[in-house]
Protein backbone atom coordinates (compact mmCIF):
# COMPACT_ATOMS: atom_id res chain seq x y z
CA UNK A 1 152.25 11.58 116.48
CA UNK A 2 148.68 10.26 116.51
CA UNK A 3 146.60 13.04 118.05
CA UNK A 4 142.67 12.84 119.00
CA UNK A 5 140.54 15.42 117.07
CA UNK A 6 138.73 17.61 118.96
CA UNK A 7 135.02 17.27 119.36
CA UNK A 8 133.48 18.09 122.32
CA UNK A 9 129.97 19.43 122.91
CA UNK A 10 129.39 23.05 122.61
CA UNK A 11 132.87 24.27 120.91
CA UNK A 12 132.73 27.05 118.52
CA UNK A 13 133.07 26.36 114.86
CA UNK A 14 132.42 28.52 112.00
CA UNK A 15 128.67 28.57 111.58
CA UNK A 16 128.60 26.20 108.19
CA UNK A 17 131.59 24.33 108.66
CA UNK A 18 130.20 23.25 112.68
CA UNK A 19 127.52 21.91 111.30
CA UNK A 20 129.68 18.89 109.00
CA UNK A 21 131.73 18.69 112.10
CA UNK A 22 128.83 18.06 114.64
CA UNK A 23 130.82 15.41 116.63
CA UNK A 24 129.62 12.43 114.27
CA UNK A 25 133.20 10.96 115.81
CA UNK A 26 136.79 10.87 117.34
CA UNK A 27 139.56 10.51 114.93
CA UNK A 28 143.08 9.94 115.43
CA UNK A 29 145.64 11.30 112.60
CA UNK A 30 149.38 11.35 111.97
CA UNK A 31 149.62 14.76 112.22
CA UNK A 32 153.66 16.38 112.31
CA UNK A 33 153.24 19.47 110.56
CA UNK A 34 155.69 21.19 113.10
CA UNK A 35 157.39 24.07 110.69
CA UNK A 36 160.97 23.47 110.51
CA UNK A 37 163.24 26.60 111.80
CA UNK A 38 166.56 27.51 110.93
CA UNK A 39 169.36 26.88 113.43
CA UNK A 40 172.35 27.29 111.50
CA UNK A 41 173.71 28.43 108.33
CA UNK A 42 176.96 29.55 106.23
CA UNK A 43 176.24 31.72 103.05
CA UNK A 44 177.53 29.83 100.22
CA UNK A 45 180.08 31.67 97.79
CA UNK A 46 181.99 29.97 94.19
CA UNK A 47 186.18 29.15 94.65
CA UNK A 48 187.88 27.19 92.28
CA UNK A 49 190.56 24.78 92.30
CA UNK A 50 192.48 27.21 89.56
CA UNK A 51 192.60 29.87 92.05
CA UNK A 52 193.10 27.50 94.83
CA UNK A 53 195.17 24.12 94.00
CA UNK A 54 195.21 23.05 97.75
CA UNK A 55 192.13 22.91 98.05
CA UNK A 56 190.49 19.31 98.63
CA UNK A 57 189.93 16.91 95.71
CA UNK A 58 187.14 14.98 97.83
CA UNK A 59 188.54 11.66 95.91
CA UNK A 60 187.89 9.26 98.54
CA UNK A 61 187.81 11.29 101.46
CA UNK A 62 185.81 12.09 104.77
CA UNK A 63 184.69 15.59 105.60
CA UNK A 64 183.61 16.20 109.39
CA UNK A 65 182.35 19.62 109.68
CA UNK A 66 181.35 21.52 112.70
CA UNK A 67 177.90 23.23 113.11
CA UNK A 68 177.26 25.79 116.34
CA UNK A 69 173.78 25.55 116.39
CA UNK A 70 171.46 28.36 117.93
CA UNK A 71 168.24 26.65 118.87
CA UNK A 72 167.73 22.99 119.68
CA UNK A 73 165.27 20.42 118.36
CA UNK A 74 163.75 16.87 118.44
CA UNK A 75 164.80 16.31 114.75
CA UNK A 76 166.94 18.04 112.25
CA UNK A 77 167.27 18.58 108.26
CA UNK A 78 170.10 19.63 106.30
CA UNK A 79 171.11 21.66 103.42
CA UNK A 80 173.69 20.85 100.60
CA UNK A 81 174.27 22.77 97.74
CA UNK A 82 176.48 22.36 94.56
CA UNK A 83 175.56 25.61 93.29
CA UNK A 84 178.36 27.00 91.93
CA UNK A 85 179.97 23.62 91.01
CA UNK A 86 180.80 22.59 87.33
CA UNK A 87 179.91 18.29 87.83
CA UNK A 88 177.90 16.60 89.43
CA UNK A 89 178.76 16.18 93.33
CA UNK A 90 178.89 12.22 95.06
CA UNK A 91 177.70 12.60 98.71
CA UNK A 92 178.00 8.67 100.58
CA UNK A 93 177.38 7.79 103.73
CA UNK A 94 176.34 10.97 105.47
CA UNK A 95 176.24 11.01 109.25
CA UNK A 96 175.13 13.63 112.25
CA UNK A 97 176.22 13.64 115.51
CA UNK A 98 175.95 15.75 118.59
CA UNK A 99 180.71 16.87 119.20
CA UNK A 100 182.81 17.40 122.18
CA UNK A 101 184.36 20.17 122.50
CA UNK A 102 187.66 18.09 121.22
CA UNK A 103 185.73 17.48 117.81
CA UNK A 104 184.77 14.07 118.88
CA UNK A 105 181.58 12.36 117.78
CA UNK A 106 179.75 12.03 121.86
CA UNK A 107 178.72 7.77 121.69
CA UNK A 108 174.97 7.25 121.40
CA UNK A 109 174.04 10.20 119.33
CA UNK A 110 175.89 9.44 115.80
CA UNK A 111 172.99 9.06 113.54
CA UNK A 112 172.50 8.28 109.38
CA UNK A 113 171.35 10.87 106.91
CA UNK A 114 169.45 9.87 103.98
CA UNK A 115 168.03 11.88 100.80
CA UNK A 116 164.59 10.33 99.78
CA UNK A 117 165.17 6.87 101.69
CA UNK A 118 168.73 6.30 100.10
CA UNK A 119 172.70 6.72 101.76
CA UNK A 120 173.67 8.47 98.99
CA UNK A 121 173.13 11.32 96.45
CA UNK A 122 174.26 12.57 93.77
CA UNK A 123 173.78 16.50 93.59
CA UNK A 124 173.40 17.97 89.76
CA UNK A 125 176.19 21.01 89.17
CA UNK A 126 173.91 24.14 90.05
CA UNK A 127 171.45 22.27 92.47
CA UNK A 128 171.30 21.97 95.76
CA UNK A 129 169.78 18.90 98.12
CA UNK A 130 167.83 18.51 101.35
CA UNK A 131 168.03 15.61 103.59
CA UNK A 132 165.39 13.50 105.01
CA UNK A 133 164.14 14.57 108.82
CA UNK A 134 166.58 12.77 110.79
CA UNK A 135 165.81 11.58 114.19
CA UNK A 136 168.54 13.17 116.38
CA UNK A 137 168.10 15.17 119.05
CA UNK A 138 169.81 18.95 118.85
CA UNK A 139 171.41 20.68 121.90
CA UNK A 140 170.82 24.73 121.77
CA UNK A 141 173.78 26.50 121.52
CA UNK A 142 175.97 23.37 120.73
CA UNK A 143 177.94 21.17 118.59
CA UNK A 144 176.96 19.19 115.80
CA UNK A 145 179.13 17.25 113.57
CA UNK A 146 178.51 16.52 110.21
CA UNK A 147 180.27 13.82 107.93
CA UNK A 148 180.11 13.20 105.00
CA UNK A 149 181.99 10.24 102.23
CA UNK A 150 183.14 11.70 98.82
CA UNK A 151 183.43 8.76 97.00
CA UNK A 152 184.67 10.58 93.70
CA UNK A 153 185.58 9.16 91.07
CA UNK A 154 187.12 12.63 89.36
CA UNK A 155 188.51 16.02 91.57
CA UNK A 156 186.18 18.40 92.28
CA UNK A 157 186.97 21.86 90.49
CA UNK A 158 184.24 24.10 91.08
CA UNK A 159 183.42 24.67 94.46
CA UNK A 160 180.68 25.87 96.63
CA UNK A 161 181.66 27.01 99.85
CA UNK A 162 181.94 29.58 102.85
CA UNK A 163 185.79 30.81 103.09
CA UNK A 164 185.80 32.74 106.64
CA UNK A 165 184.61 30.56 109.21
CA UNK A 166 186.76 30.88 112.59
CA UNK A 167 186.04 26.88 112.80
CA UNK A 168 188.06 24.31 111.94
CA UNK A 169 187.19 21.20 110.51
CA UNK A 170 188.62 17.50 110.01
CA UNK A 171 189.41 15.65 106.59
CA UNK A 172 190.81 11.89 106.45
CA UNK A 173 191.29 9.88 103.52
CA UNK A 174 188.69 6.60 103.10
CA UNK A 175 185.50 6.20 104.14
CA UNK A 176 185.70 7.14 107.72
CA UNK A 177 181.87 8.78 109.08
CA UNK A 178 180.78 6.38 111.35
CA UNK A 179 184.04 7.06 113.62
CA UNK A 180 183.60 8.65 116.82
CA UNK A 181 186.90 10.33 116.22
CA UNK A 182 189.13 10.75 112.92
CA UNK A 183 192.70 10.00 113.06
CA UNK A 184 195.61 12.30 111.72
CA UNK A 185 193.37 14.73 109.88
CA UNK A 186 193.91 17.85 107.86
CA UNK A 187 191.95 20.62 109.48
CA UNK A 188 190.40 23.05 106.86
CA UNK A 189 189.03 25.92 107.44
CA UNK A 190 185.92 26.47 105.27
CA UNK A 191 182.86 24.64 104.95
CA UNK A 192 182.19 22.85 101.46
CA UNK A 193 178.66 22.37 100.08
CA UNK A 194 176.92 22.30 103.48
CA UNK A 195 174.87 25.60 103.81
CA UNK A 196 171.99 25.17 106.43
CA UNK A 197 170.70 22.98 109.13
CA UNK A 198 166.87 22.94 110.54
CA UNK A 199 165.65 21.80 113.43
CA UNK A 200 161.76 21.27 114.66
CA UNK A 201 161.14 22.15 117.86
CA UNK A 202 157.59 23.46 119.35
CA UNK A 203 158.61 26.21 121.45
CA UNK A 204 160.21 28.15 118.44
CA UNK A 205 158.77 31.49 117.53
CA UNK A 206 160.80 31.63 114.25
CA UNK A 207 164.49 32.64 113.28
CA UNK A 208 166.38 36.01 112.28
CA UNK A 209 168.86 36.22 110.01
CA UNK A 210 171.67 37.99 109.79
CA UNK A 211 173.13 39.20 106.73
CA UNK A 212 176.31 41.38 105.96
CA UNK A 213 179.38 41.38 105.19
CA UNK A 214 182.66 40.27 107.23
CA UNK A 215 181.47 41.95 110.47
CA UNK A 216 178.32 39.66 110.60
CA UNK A 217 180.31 36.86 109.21
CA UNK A 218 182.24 36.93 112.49
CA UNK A 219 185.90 37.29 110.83
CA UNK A 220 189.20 38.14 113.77
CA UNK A 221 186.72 36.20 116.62
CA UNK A 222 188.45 33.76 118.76
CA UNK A 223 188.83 30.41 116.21
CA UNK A 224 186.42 27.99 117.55
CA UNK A 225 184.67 29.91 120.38
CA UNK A 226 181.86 30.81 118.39
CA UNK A 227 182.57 34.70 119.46
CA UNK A 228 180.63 36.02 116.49
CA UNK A 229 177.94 38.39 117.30
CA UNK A 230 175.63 36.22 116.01
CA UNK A 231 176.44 33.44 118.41
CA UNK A 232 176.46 36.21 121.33
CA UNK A 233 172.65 37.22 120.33
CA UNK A 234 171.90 33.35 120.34
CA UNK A 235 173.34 33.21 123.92
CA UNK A 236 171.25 36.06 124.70
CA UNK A 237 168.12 34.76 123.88
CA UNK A 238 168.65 31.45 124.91
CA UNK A 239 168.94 33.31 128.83
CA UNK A 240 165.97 34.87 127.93
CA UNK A 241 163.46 31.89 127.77
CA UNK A 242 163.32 33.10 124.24
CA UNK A 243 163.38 30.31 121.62
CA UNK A 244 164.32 31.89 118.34
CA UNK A 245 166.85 30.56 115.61
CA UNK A 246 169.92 32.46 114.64
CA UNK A 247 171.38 32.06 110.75
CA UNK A 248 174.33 33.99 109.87
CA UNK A 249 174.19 34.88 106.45
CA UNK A 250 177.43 37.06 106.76
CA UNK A 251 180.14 36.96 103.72
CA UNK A 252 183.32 38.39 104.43
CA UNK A 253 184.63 40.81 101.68
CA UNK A 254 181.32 40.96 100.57
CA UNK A 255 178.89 44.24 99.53
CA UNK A 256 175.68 45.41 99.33
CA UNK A 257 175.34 46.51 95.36
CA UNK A 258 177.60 44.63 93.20
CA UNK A 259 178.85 40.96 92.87
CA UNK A 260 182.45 40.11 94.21
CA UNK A 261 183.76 36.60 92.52
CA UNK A 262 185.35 34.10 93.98
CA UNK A 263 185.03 33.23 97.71
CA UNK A 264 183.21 36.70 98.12
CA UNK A 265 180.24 35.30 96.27
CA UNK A 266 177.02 38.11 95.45
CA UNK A 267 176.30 41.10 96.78
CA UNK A 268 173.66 41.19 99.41
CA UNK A 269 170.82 42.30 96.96
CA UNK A 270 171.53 39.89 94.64
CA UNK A 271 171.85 37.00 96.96
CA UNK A 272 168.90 38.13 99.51
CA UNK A 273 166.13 36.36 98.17
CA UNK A 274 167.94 32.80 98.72
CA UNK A 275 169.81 33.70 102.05
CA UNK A 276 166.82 35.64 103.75
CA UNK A 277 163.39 35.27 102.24
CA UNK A 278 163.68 31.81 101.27
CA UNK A 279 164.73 30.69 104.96
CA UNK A 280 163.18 28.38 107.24
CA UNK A 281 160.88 29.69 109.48
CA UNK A 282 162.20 33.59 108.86
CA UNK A 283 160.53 36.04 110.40
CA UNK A 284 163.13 38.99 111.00
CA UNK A 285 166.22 39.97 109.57
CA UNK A 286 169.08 42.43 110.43
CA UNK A 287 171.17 43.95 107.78
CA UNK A 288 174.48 45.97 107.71
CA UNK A 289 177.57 46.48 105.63
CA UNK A 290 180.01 48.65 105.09
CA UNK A 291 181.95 47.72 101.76
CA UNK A 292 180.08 49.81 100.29
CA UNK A 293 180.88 53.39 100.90
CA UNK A 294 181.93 55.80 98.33
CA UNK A 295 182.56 59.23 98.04
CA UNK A 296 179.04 59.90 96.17
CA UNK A 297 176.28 56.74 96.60
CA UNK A 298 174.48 57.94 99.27
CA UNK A 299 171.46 57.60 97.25
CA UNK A 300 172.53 54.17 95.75
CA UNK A 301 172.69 53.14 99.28
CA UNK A 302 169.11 54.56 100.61
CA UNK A 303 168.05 52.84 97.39
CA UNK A 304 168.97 49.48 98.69
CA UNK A 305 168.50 49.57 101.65
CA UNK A 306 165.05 50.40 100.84
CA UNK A 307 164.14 47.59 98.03
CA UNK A 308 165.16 45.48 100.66
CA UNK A 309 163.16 46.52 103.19
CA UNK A 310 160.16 46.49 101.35
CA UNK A 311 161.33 42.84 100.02
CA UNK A 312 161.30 41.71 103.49
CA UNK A 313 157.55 43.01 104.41
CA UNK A 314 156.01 41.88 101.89
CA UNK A 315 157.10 38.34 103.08
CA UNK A 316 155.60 38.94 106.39
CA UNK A 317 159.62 39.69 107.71
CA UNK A 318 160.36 42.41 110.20
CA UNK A 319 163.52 44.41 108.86
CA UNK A 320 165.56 45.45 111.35
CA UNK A 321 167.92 47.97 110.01
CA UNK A 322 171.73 48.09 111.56
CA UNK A 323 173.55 51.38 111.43
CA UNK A 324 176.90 51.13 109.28
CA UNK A 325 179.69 50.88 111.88
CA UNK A 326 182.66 53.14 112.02
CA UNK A 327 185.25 51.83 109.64
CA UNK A 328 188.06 54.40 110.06
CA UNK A 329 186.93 56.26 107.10
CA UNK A 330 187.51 60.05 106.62
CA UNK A 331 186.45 62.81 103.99
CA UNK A 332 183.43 62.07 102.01
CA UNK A 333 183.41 58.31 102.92
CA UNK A 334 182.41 59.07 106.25
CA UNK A 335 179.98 61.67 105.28
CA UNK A 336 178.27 58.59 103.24
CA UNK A 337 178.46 56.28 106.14
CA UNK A 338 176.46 59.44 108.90
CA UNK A 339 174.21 59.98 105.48
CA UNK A 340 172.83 56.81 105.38
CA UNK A 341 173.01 55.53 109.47
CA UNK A 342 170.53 59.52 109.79
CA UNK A 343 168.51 57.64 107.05
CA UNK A 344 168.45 54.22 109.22
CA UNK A 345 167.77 56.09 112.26
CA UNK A 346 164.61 58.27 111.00
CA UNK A 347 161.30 57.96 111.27
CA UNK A 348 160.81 57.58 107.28
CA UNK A 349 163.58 55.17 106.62
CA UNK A 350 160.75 52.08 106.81
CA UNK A 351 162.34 49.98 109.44
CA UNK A 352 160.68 47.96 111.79
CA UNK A 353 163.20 48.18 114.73
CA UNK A 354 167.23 49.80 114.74
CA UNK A 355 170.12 48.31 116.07
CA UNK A 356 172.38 50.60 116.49
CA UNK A 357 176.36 49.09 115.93
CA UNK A 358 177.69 52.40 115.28
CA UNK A 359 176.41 53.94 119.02
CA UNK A 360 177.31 50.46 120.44
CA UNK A 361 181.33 50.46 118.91
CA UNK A 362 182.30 53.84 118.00
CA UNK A 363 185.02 55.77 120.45
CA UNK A 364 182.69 58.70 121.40
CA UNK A 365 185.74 61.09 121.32
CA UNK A 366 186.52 60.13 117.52
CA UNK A 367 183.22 58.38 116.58
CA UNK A 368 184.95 57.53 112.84
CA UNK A 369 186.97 54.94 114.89
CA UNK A 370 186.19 52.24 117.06
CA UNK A 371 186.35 52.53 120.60
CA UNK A 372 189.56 51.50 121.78
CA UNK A 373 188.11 48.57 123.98
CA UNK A 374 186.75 46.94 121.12
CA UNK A 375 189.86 47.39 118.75
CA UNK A 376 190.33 44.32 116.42
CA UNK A 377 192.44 44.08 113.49
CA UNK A 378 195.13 46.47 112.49
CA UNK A 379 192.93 47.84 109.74
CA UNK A 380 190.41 49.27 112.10
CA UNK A 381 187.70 48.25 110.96
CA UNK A 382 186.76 44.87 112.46
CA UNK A 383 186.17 44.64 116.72
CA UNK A 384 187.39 42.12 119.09
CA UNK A 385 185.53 39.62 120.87
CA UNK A 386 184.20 42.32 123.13
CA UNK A 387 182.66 44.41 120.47
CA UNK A 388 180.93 41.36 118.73
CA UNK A 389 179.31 40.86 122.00
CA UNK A 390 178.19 45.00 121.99
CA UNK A 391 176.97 44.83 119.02
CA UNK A 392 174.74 41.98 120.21
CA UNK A 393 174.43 43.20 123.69
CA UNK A 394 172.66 46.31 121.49
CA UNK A 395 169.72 44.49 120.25
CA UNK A 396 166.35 44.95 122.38
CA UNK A 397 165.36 40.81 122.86
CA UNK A 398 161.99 42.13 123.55
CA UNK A 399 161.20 43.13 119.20
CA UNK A 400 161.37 39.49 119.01
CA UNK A 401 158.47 38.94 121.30
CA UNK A 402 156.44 41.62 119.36
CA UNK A 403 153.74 40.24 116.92
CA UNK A 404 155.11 40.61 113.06
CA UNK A 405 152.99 40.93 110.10
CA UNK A 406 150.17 38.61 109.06
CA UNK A 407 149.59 37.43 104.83
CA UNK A 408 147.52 40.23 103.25
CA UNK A 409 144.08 38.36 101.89
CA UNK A 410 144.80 36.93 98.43
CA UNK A 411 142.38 34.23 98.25
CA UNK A 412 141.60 31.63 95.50
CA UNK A 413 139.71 32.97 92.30
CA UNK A 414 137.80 29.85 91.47
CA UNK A 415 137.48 26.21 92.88
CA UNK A 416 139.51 24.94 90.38
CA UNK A 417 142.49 27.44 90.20
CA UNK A 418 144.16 26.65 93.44
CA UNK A 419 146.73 28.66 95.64
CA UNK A 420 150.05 29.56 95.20
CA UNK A 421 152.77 32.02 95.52
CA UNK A 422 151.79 33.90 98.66
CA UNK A 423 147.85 32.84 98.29
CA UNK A 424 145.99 32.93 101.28
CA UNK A 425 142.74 31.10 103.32
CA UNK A 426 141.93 33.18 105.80
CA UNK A 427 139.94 32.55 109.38
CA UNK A 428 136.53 31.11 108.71
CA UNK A 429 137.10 30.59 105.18
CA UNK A 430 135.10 27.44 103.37
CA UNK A 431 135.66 26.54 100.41
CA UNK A 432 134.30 23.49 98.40
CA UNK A 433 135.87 21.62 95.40
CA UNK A 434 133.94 22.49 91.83
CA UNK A 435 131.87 19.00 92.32
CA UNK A 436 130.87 19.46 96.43
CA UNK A 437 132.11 16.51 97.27
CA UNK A 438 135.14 18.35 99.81
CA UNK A 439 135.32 21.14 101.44
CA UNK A 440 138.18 22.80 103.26
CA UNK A 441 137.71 25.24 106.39
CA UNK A 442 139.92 26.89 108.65
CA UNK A 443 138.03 27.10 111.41
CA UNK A 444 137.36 29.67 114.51
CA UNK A 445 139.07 27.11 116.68
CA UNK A 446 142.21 26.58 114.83
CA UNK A 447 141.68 23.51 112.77
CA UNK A 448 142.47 23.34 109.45
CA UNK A 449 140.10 20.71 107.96
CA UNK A 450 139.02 18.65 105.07
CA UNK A 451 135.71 17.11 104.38
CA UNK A 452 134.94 14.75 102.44
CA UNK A 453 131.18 14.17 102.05
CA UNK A 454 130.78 16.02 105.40
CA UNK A 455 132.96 13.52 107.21
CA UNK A 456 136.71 15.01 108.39
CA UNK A 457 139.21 13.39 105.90
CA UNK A 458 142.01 15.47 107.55
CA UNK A 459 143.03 17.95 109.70
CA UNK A 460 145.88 19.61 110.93
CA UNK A 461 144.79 19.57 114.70
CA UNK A 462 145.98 22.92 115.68
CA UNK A 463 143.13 23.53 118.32
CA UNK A 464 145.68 23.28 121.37
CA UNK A 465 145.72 27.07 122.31
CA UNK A 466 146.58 28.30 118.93
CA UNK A 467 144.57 31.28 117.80
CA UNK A 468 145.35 30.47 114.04
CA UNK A 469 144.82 33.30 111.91
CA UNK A 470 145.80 32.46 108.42
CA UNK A 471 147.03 29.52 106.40
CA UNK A 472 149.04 30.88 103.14
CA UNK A 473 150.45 29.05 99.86
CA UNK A 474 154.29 30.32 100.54
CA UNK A 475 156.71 31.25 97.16
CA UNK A 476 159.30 28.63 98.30
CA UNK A 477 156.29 26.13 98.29
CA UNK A 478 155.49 25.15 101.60
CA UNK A 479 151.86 25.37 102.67
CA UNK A 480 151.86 27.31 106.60
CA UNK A 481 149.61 28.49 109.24
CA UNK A 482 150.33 31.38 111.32
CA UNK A 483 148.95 32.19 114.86
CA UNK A 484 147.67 35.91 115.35
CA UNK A 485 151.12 36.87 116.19
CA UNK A 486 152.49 36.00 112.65
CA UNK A 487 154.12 32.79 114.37
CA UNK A 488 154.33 29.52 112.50
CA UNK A 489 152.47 26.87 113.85
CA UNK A 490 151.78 24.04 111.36
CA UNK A 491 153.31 23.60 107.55
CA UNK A 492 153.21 21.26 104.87
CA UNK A 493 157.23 21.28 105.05
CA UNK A 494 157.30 21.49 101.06
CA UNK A 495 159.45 24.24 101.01
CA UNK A 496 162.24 24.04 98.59
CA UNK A 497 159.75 23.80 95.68
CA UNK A 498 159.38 27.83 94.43
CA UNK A 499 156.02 27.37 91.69
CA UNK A 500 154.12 24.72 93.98
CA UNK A 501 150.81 24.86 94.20
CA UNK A 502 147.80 23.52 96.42
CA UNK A 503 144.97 21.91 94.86
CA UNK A 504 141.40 21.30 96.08
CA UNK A 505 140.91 18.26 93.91
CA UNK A 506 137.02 16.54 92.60
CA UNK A 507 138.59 13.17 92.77
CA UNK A 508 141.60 13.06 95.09
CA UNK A 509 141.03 16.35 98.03
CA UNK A 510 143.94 18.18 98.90
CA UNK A 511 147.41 17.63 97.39
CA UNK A 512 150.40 19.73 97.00
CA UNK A 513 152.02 19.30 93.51
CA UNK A 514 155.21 20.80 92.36
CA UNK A 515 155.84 23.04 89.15
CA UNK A 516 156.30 20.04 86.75
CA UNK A 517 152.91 18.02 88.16
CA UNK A 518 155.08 15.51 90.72
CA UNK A 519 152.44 15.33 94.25
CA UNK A 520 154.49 16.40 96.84
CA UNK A 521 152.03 16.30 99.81
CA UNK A 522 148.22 14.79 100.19
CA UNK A 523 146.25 16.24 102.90
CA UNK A 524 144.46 12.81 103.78
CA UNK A 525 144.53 10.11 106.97
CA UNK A 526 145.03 6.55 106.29
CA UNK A 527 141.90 4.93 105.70
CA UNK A 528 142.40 2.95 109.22
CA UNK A 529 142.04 5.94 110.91
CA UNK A 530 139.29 7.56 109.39
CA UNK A 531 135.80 7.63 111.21
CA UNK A 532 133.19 5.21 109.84
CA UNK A 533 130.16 6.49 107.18
């Protein structure tokens, strides 16, 4: 939107950087910037067509595939990915739409998806894609339906996909997305290729992810009711006025230290940098697994647990460690799992906040075993609805109103060397391009501002009761400010591009380019809305 820039008499700048700003005029600037959070995701994991022969060919066929979002928004991105495929994947005519409960595609809110201005794209084996921002509006806690043409022209062979989903979804032959309902489909039961969905939405204070293995994936909740604990905590906070995105990053069958193949994808470690510190608008995560335990690798554990903790803070995440369940283990197994949950539960473990699923499940006459009210499958080891809603019921919704950590100072070493990978500008910083002509300020009030020749070329027109703290050059490539509180409140929304950097230019100002030299962002008005010399 077109916003006025601030510039009444007697606000507080930074000393130097008032003085350029001294209300020489009013501008007006196209100004988004609002950070995109994460509302919904499925961890992706490889499956092929050798292992699997009925799976889909996608030769001419329409996928509609159900999303449960957590938080709502005024526009929405999504994620794609082909990362584990072997050609090159066809996705035509892409559509999003708010579902019924019946799967149906509710009239009025079926809109297009398009990747850089076009219907279609094409997504290289071992890449993934983004969509434009779409102009739909999100419901919290709601359907969405996404469809998607594959066109062909050979079988896919290679998947990428998420296997245990308690969802179903629809599959028709023909080009079918724009229909409100599809008739006689198949209804798989995994997603394919689609990994994530953002939403922008002011009120957000960021997301949490969850990661883990079948237990945070959901698996033996009611199909379709969106039972998982995840989808319980989203509930939760939702009641509680508090606007925060959910992302299950759960893998059934999947573990902590090792990789597991086919449809059980990486283990955690190994996959944690791309489902957790590389989300949207992450600011806290909660971990736990239980595949893991062995006789002996206490220590192995404790060691991982603890490279990822440290991973997470030094991102600026909160790690909120999650005791191991009980898992009907006896012997030595269960002496690993108390080992490690009296390492999660001390004061030296690291973590910024506990929740506690083995005090919120276990049968406190046999605490190996789940209590018998939240009993699941025959094996033991997975609760019912009821105990996915403990588990969540067990998380204090008040850590999440608790400020989180702000970007150490790593500023710029010389005007011409730019910021990047974590790089910071902190609160009434200046700093001038090698030939004077701009300089760049994040002022006391909360702008973020370029100069040019002492006149405001751009700004990111966070004054509005934002006590902006820091802006930092993130790894993934997007460009953010954060509030005092470690919230996001303004970004460049060039995340997706890991080796970007931000430039402070002699002839062009500030620009955004990617690792190969491509501009993905300027930092300038239109010249129609820039105050007169």
């Amino acid at each position: 939107m077109f916003e006025k820039l601030a510039c009444a008499p007697g606000v507080v700048r930074a000393a130097l950087i008032a003085v350029l700003f001294a209300c020489t005029a009013q501008s007006e600037a196209y100004a988004d910037g609002l950070p995109w959070i994460g509302t919904w995701t499925a961890a992706p994991a490889p499956e092929t067509s050798v292992t699997n022969p009925s799976l889909p060919s996608f030769v001419d066929q329409t996928l509609r595939q159900y999303v449960f979002t957590s938080i709502g928004g005024s526009a929405a991105r999504l994620h794609f990915s082909n990362q584990y495929g072997s050609t090159p994947l066809e996705l035509s005519h892409v559509r999003i739409a708010q579902a019924d409960e019946s799967g149906n595609v509710i009239p009025g809110t079926d809109v297009p998806v398009t990747f850089d201005g076009a219907g279609s794209t094409v997504i290289p084996a071992g890449a993934t894609a983004l969509s434009d921002a779409i102009d739909v509006v999100v419901p919290a806690n709601g359907y969405m339906a996404i469809s998607a043409y594959f066109p062909g022209p050979a079988p896919v062979g290679s998947y990428t996909t998420h296997v245990f989903t308690e969802q179903y979804m629809e599959l028709v032959q023909g080009d079918h997305s724009d229909e409100q309902s599809l008739a006689n489909p198949s209804y798989p039961s995994q997603y394919f290729f689609l990994t994530g969905m953002d939403v922008q939405n002011e009120a957000a204070l960021g997301s949490v992810v969850t990661i883990g293995a079948s237990i945070t994936d959901g698996f033996n909740s009611t199909v379709g009711a969106n039972h998982r604990w995840s989808n319980y905590l989203s509930r939760r906070l939702a009641e509680s006025g508090t606007i925060v995105g959910v992302m299950n990053q759960g893998l059934a069958g999947g573990t902590l230290t090792r990789d597991n193949g086919e449809i059980y994808g990486e283990g955690t470690l190994n996959r944690y940098e791309r489902d957790v510190l590389n989300q949207p608008g992450v600011r806290w995560v909660i971990h736990t697994e239980f595949n893991d335990l062995e006789q002996n690798n206490l220590a192995q554990l404790i060691a991982a647990e603890k490279t990822m903790i440290k991973s997470a803070q030094d991102r600026q995440i909160s790690y909120l460690c999650s005791t191991f369940p009980p898992v009907n283990a006896s012997g030595a197994y269960e002496a690993t799992r108390q080992g490690l949950n009296a390492f999660l539960r001390s004061g030296t473990s690291g973590c910024d906040g506990l929740v506690d699923q083995d005090a919120a499940l276990r049968d406190p006459s046999n605490p190996a075993v789940l209590a018998p009210a939240y009993f699941g499958t025959a094996d033991g080891v997975h609760p019912n609805d009821a105990g996915y809603q403990a588990i969540a019921d067990a998380i204090d919704i008040e850590i999440f109103h608790a400020p989180t950590r702000l970007p150490p100072d790593l500023p710029a070493t010389a005007c011409d060397s730019g910021w990047s990978n974590g790089q910071t500008i902190a609160d009434g910083t200046e700093i001038r391009s090698c030939n004077g002509r701009y300089l760049l300020g994040l002022q006391g009030d909360g702008n973020f501002v370029l100069y040019d020749g002492g006149v405001p070329a751009w700004a990111t027109v966070t004054t509005l009761g934002k006590s902006i703290a820091v802006a930092q050059m993130q790894p993934t490539g997007n460009l953010m400010l954060f509030d005092v509180t470690g919230r996001p409140v303004w970004a460049s929304n060039t995340d997706g591009h890991a080796g970007a950097i931000l430039r402070l230019q002699d002839d062009s100002g500030l620009n955004i380019f990617d690792a190969s030299g491509r501009t993905l962002w300027s930092g300038r008005w239109p010249a129609s809305v820039l105050p007169a010399r």
